[in-house]
N, C-alpha and C. Protein backbone atom coordinates (compact mmCIF):
# COMPACT_ATOMS: atom_id res chain seq x y z
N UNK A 1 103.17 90.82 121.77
CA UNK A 1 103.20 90.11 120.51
C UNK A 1 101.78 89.71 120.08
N UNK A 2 101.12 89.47 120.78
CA UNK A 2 99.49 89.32 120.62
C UNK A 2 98.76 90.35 119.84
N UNK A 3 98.95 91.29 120.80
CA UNK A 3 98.43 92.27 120.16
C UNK A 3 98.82 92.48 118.08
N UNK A 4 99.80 92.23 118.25
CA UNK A 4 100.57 92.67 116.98
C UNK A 4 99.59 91.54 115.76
N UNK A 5 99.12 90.33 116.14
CA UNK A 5 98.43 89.84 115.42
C UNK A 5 96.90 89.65 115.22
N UNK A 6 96.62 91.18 115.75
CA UNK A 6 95.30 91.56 116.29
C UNK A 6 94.47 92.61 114.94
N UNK A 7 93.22 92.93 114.91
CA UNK A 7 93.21 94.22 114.46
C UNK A 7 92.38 94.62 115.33
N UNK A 8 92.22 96.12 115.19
CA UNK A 8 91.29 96.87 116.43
C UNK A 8 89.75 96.69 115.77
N UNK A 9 89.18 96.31 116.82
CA UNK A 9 87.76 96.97 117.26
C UNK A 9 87.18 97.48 118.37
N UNK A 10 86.04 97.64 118.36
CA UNK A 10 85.36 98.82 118.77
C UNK A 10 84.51 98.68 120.13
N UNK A 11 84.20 98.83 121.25
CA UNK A 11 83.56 98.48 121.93
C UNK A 11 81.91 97.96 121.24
N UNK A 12 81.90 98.44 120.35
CA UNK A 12 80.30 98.43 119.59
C UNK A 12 80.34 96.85 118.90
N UNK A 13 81.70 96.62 118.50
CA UNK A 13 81.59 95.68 117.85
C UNK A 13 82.35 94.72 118.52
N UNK A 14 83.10 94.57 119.57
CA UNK A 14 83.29 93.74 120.37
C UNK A 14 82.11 92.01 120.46
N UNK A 15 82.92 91.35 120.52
CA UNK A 15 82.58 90.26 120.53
C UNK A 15 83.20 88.89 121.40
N UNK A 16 82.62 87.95 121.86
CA UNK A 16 83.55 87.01 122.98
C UNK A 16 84.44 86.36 121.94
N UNK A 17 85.56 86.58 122.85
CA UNK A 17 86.59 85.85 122.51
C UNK A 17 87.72 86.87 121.43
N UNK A 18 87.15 87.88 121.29
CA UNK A 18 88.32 88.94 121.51
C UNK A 18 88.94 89.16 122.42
N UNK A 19 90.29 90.16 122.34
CA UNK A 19 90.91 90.21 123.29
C UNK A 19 90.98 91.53 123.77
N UNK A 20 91.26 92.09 124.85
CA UNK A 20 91.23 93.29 125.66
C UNK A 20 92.99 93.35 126.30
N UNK A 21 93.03 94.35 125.76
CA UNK A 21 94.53 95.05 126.36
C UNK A 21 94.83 95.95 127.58
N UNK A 22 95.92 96.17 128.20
CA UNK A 22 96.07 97.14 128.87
C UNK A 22 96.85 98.11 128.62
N UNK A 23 97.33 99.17 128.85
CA UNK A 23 98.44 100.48 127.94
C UNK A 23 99.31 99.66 128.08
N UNK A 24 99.87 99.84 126.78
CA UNK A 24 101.06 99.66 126.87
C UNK A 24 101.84 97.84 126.31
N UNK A 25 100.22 96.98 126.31
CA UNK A 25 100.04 95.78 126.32
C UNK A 25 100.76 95.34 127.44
N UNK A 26 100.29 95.78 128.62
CA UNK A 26 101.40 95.41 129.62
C UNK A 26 100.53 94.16 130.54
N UNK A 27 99.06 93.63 129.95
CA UNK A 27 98.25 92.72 130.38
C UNK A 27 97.34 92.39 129.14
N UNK A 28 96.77 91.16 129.41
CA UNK A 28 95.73 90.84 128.32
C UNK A 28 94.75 90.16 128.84
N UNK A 29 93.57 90.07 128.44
CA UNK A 29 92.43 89.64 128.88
C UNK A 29 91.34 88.89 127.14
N UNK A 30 90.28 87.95 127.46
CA UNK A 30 89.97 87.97 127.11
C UNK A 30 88.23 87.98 126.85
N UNK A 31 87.67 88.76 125.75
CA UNK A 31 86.18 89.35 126.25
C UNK A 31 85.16 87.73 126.66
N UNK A 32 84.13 88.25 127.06
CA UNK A 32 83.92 86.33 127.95
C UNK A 32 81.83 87.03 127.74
N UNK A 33 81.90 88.22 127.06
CA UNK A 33 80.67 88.04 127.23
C UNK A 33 80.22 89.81 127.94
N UNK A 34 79.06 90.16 127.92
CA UNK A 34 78.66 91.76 128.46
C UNK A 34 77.83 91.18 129.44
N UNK A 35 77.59 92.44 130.48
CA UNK A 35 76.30 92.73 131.80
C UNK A 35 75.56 92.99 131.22
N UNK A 36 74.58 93.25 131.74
CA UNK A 36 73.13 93.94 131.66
C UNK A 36 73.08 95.09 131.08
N UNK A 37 74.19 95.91 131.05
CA UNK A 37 74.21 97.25 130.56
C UNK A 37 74.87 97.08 128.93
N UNK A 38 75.08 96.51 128.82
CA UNK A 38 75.93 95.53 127.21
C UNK A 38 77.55 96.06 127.67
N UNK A 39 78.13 96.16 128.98
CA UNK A 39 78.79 96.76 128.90
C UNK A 39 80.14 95.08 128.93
N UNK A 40 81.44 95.41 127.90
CA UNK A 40 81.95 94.28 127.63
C UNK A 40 82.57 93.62 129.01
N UNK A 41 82.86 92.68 129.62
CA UNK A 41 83.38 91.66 130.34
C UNK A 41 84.80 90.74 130.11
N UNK A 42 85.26 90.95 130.86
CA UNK A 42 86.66 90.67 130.40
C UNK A 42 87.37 89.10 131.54
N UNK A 43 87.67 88.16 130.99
CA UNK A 43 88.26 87.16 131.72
C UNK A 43 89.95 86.98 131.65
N UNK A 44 90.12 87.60 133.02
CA UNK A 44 91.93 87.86 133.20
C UNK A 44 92.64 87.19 134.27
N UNK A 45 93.63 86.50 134.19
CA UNK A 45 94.09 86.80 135.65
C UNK A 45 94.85 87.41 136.36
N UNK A 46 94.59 88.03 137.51
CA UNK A 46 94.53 88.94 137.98
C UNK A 46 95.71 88.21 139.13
N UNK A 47 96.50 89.37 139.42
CA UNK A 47 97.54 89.31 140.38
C UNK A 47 97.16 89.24 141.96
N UNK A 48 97.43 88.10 142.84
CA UNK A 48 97.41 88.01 144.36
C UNK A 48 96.33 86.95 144.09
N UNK A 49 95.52 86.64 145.27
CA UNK A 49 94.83 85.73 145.48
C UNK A 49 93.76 85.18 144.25
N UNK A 50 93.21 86.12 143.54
CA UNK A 50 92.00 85.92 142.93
C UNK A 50 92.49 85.31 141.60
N UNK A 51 93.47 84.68 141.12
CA UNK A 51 93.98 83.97 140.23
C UNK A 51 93.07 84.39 139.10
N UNK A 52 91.92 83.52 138.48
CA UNK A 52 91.29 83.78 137.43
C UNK A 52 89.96 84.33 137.57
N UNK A 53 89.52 85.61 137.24
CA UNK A 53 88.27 86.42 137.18
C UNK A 53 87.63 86.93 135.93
N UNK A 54 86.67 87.53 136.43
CA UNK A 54 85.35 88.28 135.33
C UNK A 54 85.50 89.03 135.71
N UNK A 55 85.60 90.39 134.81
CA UNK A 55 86.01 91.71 135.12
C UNK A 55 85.18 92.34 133.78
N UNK A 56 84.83 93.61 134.99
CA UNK A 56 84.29 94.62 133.59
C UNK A 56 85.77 95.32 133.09
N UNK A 57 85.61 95.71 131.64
CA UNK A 57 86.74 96.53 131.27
C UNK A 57 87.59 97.46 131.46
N UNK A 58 87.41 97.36 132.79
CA UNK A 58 88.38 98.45 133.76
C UNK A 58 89.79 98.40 133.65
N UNK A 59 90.87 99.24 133.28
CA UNK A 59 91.73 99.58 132.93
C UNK A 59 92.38 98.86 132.03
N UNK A 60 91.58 97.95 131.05
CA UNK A 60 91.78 97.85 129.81
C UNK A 60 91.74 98.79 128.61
N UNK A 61 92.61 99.16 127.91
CA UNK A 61 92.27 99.99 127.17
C UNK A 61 91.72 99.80 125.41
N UNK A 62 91.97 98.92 125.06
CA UNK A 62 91.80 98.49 123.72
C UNK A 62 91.02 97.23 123.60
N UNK A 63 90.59 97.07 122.31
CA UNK A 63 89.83 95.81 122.32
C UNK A 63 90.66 95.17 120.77
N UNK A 64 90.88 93.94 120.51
CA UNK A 64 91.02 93.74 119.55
C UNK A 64 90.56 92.20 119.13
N UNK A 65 90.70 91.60 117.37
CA UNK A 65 90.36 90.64 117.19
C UNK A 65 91.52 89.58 116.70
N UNK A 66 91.82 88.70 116.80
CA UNK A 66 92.86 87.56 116.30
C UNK A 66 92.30 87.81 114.88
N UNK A 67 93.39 87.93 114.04
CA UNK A 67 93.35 88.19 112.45
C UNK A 67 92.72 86.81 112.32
N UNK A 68 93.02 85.65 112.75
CA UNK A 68 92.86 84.37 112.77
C UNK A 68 91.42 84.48 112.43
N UNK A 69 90.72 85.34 113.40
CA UNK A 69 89.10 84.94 113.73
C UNK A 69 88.52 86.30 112.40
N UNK A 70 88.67 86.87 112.06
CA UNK A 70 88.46 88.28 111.38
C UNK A 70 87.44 87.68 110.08
């Protein structure tokens, strides 16, 4: 449902506090900021011990923005 009140952007235009999807929207994350490489950063939590993390965009597939914020 998130997603649905999203529109897409772009890794280029990615920005914190967008959100990052997984296929299917079957997870959500949100962007928290890039590495050194500008590559985007994603704050999720993540299943088993590690409750809440910083993650590069690994098996996220989409990026999008809250129409809210647009």
């Amino acid at each position: 449902m998130q997603h649905t009140c999203c529109a897409p952007v772009t890794r280029a235009e990615a920005i914190s506090c967008d959100l990052v999807f997984y296929p299917e929207d079957t997870h959500v994350g949100i962007v928290c900021g890039f590495d050194s490489g500008g590559n985007v950063q994603a704050i999720h939590c993540a299943s088993g011990a590690n409750n809440v993390v910083m993650a590069g965009k690994n098996g996220f597939t989409t990026i999008a923005r809250p129409k809210f914020y647009s």
